[in-house]
C-alpha atoms as a PDB file:
ATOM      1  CA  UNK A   1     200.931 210.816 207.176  1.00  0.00           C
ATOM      2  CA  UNK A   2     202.690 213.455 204.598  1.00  0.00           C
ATOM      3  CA  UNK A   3     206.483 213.681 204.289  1.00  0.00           C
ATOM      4  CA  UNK A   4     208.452 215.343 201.860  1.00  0.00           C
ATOM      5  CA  UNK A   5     212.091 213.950 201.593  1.00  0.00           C
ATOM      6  CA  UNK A   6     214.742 216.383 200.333  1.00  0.00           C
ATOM      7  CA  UNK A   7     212.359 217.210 197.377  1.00  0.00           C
ATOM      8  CA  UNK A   8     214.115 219.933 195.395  1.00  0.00           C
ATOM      9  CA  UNK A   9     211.760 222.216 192.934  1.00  0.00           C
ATOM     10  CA  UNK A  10     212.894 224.365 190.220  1.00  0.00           C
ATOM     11  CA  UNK A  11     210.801 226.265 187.713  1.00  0.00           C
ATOM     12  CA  UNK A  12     213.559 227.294 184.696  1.00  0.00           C
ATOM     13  CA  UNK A  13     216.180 229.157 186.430  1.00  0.00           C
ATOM     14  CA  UNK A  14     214.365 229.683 189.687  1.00  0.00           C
ATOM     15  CA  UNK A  15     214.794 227.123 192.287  1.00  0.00           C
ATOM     16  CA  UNK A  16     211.815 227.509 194.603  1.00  0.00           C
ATOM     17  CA  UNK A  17     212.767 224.436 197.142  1.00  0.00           C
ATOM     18  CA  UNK A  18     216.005 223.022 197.900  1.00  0.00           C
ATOM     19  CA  UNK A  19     216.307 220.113 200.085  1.00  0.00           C
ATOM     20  CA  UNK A  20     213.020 220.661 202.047  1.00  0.00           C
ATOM     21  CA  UNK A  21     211.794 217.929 204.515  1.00  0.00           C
ATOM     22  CA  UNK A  22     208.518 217.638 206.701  1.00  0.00           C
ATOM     23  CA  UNK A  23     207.089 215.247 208.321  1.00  0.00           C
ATOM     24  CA  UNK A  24     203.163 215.915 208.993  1.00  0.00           C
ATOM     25  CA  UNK A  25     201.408 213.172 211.451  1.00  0.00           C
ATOM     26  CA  UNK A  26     198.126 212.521 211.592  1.00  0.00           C
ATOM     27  CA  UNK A  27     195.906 215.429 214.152  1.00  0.00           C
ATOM     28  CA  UNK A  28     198.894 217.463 213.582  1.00  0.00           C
ATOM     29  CA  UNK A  29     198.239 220.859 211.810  1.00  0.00           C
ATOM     30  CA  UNK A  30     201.427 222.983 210.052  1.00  0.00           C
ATOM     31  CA  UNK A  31     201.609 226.411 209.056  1.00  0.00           C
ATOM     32  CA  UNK A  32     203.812 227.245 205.895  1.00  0.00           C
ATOM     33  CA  UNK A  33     204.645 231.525 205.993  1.00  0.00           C
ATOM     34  CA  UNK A  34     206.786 232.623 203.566  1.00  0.00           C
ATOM     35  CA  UNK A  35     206.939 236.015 200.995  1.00  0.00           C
ATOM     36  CA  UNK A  36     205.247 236.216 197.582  1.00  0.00           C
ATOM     37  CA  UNK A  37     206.617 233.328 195.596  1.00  0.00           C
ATOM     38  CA  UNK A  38     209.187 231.267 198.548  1.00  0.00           C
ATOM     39  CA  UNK A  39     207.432 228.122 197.674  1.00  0.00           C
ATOM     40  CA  UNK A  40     204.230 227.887 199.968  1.00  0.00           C
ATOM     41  CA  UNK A  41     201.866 226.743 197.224  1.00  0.00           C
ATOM     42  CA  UNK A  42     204.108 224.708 195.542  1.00  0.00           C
ATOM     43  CA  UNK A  43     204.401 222.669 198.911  1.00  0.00           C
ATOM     44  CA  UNK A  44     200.648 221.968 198.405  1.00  0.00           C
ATOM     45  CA  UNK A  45     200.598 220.691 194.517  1.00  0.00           C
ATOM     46  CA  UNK A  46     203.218 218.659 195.452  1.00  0.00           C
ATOM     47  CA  UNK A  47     201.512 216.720 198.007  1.00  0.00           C
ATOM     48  CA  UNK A  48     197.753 216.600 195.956  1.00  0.00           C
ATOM     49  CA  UNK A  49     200.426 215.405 193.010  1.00  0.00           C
ATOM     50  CA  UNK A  50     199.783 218.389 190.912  1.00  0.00           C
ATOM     51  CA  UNK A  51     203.337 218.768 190.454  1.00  0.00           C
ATOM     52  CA  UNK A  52     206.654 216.802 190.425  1.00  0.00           C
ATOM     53  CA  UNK A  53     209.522 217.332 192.380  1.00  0.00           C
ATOM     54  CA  UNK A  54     212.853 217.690 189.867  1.00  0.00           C
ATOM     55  CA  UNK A  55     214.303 215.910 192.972  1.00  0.00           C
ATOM     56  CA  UNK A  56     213.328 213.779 196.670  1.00  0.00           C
ATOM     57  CA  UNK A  57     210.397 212.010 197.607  1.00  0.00           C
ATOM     58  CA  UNK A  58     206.730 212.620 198.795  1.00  0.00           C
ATOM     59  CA  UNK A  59     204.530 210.491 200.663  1.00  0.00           C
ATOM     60  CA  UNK A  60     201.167 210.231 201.780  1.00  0.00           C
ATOM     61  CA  UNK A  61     200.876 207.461 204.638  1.00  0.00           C
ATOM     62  CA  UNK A  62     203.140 204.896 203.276  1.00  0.00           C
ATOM     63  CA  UNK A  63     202.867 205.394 199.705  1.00  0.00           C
ATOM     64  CA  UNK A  64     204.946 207.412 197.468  1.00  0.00           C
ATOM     65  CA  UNK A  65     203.180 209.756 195.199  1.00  0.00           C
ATOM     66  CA  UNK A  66     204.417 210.488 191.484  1.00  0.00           C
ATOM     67  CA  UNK A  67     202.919 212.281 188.645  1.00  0.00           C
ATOM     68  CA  UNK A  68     202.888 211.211 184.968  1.00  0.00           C
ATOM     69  CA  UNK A  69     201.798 214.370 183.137  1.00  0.00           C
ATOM     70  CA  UNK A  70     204.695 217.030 182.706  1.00  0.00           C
ATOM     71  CA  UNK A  71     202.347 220.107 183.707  1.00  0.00           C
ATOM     72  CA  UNK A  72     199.546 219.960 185.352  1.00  0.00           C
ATOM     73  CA  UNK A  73     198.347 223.027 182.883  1.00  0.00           C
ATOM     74  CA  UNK A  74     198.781 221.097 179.837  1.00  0.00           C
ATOM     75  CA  UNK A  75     196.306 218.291 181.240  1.00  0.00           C
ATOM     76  CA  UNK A  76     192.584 218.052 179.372  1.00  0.00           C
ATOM     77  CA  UNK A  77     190.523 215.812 178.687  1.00  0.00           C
ATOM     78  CA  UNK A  78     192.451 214.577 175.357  1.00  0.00           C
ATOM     79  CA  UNK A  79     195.303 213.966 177.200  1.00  0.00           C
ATOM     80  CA  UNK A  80     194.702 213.491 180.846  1.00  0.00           C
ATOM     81  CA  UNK A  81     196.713 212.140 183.293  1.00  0.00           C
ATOM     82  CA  UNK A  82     196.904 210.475 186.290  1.00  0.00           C
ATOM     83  CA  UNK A  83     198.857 209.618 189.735  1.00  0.00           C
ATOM     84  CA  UNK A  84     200.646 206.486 190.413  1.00  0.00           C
ATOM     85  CA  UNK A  85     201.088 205.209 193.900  1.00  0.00           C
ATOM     86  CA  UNK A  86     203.241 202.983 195.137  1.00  0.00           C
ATOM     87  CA  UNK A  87     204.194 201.036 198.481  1.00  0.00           C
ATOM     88  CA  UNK A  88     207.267 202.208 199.666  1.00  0.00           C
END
């Protein structure tokens, strides 16, 4: 149902994921742990398309997800954005 694919994150000098892969099916449940600032909520704007990965893939079911807007903080209502999805 989710599935990250290698998806690499890194916020200026900081690289918060590296190659990270999951695979979540449907009825399964996951628990992400991690210290102050390993990557846990990052993870999560990812997959609601919040953010985009500087590198890999992310799916929900069989779609990939993408985000248009650079930063999700720099969104408003003059300049919106929105998610593309496509059939992968």
């Amino acid at each position: 149902m989710v599935q990250l694919r290698e998806v690499q994150m890194q916020f200026e000098e900081k690289i918060v994921l590296e190659g990270v892969s999951l695979d979540v099916q449907p009825q399964e449940r996951l628990v992400i742990m991690g210290q102050s600032g390993s990557g846990k909520s990052t993870i999560l704007r990812l997959i609601l398309g919040i953010l985009r990965p500087n590198a890999g893939s992310i799916f929900f079911k069989q779609f990939e997800i993408a985000l248009t807007a650079a930063s999700f903080n720099r969104c408003d209502s003059t300049s919106g954005w929105f998610i593309i999805i496509r059939r992968c």
